[in-house]
Protein backbone atom coordinates (compact mmCIF):
# COMPACT_ATOMS: atom_id res chain seq x y z
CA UNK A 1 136.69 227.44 163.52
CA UNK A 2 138.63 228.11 166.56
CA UNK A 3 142.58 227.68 165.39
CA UNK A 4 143.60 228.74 168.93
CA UNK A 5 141.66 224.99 170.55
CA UNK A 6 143.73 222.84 172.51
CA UNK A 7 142.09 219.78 170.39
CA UNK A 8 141.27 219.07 166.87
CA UNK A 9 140.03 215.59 165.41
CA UNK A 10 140.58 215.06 161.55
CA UNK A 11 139.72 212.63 158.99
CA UNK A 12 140.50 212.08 155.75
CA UNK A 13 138.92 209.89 152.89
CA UNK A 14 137.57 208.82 149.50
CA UNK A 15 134.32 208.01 148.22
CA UNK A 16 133.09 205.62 145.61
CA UNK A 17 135.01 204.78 142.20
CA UNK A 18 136.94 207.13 139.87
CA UNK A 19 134.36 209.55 138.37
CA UNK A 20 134.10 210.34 134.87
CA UNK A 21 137.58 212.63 134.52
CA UNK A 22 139.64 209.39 136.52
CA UNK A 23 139.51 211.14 139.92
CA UNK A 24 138.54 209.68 143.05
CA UNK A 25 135.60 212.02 145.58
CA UNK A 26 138.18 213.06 148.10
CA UNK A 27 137.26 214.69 151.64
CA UNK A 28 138.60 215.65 154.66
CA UNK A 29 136.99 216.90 157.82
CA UNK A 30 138.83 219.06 160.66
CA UNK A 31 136.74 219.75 163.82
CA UNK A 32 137.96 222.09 166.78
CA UNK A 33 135.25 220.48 169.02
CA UNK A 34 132.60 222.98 168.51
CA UNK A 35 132.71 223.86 164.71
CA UNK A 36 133.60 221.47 161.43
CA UNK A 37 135.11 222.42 158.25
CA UNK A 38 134.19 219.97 155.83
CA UNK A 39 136.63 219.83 152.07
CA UNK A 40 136.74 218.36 148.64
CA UNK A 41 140.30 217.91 147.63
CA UNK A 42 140.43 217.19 143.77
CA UNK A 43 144.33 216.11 143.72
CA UNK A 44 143.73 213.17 146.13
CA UNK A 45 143.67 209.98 144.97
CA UNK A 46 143.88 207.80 147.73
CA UNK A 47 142.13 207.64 150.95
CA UNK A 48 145.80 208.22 152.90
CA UNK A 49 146.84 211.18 150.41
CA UNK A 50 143.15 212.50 151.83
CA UNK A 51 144.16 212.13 155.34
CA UNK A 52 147.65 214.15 154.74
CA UNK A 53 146.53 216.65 152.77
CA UNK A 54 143.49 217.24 155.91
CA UNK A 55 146.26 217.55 157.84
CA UNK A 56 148.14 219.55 155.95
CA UNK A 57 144.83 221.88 155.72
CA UNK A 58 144.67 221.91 159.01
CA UNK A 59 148.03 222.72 159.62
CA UNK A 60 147.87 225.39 157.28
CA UNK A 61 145.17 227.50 159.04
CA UNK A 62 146.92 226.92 162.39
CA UNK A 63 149.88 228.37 160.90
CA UNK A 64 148.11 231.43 159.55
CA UNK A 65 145.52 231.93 162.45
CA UNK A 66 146.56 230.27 165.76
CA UNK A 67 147.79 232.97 168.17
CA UNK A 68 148.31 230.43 170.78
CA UNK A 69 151.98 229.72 171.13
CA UNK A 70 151.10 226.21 172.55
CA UNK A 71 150.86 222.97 169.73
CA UNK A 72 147.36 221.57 170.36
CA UNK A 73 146.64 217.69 169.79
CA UNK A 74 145.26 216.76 166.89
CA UNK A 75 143.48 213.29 166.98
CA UNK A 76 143.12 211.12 163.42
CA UNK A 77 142.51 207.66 162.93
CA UNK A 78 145.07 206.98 160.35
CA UNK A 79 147.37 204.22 161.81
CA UNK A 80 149.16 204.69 158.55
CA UNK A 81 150.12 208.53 159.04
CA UNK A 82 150.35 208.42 162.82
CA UNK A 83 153.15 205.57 162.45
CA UNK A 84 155.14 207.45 159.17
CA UNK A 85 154.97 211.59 161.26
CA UNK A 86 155.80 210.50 164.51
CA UNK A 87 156.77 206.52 164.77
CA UNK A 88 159.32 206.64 162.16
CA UNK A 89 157.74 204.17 159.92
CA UNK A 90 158.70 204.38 156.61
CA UNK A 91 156.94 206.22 153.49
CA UNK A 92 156.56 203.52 150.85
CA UNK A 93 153.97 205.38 148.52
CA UNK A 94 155.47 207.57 146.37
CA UNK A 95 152.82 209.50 146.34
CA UNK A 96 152.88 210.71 149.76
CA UNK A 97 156.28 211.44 149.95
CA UNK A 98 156.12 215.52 149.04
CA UNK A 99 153.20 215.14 151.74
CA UNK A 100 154.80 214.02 154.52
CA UNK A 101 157.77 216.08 154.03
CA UNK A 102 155.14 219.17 154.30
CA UNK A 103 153.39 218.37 156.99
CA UNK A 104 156.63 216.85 159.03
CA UNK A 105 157.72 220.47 158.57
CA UNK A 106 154.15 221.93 159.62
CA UNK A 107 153.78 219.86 162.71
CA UNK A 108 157.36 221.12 163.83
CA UNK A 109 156.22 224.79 163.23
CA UNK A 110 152.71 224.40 164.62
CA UNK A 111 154.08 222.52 167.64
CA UNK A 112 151.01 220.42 167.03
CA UNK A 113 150.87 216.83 168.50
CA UNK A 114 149.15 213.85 166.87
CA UNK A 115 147.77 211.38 168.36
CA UNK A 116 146.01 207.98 167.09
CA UNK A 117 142.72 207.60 168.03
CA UNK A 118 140.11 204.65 167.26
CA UNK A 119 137.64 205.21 164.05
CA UNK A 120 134.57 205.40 166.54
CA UNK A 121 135.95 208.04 168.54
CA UNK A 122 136.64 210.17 165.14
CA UNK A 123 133.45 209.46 163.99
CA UNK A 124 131.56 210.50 167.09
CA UNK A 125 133.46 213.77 166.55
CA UNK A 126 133.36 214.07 162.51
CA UNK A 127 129.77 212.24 162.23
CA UNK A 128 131.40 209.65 159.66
């Protein structure tokens, strides 16, 4: 992965039912145009806590690895997140609170923009 691109696309989700132990599948995908880093996350529970905590993944390795002192875009196709990090909407779930605070912090550091994109678009780039 190239944490110096000037665009990533990222998606977040969950699949099926609680398994056996009461947790949901959780993914996330981050792609840099070229390369994608596929996750399991085994604390999400939600498909929006999976689309933070990508994010926050993200955000993470751009912190520790971009050399690049200019934000890039990163594209998602969470209304939900897009509207609560940079709209001002408010965080109703308690459980995303601690996540938002995180990544509000992140995306500040990382100079990183985000940007709402449609879930065809994400797919074309994530292949789901």
């Amino acid at each position: 992965m190239n944490w110096n691109a000037a665009e990533f696309w990222i998606d977040g989700g969950c699949l099926g039912n609680n398994d056996a132990h009461g947790k949901r599948n959780a993914y996330g995908s981050i792609s840099d145009g070229k390369a994608i880093m596929r996750r399991r996350f085994a604390k999400a529970r939600t498909n929006n806590e999976a689309e933070y905590t990508t994010l926050l993944a993200a955000l993470k390795n751009m912190l520790m690895n971009r050399t690049d002192p200019n934000g890039p875009t990163i594209y998602t196709d969470s209304q939900l997140m897009v509207g609560q990090l940079t709209q001002g909407s408010k965080v109703k779930a308690e459980n995303l609170l601690a996540l938002h605070d995180e990544v509000t912090l992140l995306l500040a550091k990382t100079k990183a923009k985000l940007v709402w994109l449609t879930r065809p678009k994400i797919v074309e780039k994530l292949g789901h």
